[in-house]
Protein backbone atom coordinates (compact mmCIF):
# COMPACT_ATOMS: atom_id res chain seq x y z
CA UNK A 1 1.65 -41.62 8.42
CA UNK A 2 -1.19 -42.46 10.58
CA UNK A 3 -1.59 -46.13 9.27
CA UNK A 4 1.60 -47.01 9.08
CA UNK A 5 1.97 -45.94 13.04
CA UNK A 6 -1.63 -47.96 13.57
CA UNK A 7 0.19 -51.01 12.05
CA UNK A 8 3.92 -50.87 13.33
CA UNK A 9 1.69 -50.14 16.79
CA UNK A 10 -1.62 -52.22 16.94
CA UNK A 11 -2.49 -50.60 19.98
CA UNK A 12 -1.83 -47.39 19.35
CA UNK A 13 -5.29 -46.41 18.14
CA UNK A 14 -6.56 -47.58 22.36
CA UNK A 15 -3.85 -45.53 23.98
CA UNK A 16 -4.55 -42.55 21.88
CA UNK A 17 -4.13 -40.57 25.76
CA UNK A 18 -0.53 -40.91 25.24
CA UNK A 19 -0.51 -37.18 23.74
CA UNK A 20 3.67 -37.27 24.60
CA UNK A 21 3.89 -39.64 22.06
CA UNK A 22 1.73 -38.33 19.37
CA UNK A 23 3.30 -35.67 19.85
CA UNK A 24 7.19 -36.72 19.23
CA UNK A 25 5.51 -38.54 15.87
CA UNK A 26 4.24 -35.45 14.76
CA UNK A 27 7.52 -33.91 15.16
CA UNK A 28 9.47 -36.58 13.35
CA UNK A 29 10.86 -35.44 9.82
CA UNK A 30 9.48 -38.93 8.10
């Protein structure tokens, strides 16, 4: 989820313009 990216990532939450990478997250089967 969400907070589990926000913690494995601290900074992911300040480089939220990295849409290729949201992206391939959202597309991941977990």
């Amino acid at each position: 989820s969400y907070q589990i990216i926000c913690e494995k990532y601290p900074s992911f939450r300040e480089r939220s313009e990295n849409v290729d990478l949201v992206v391939e997250i959202s597309l991941q089967p977990w």
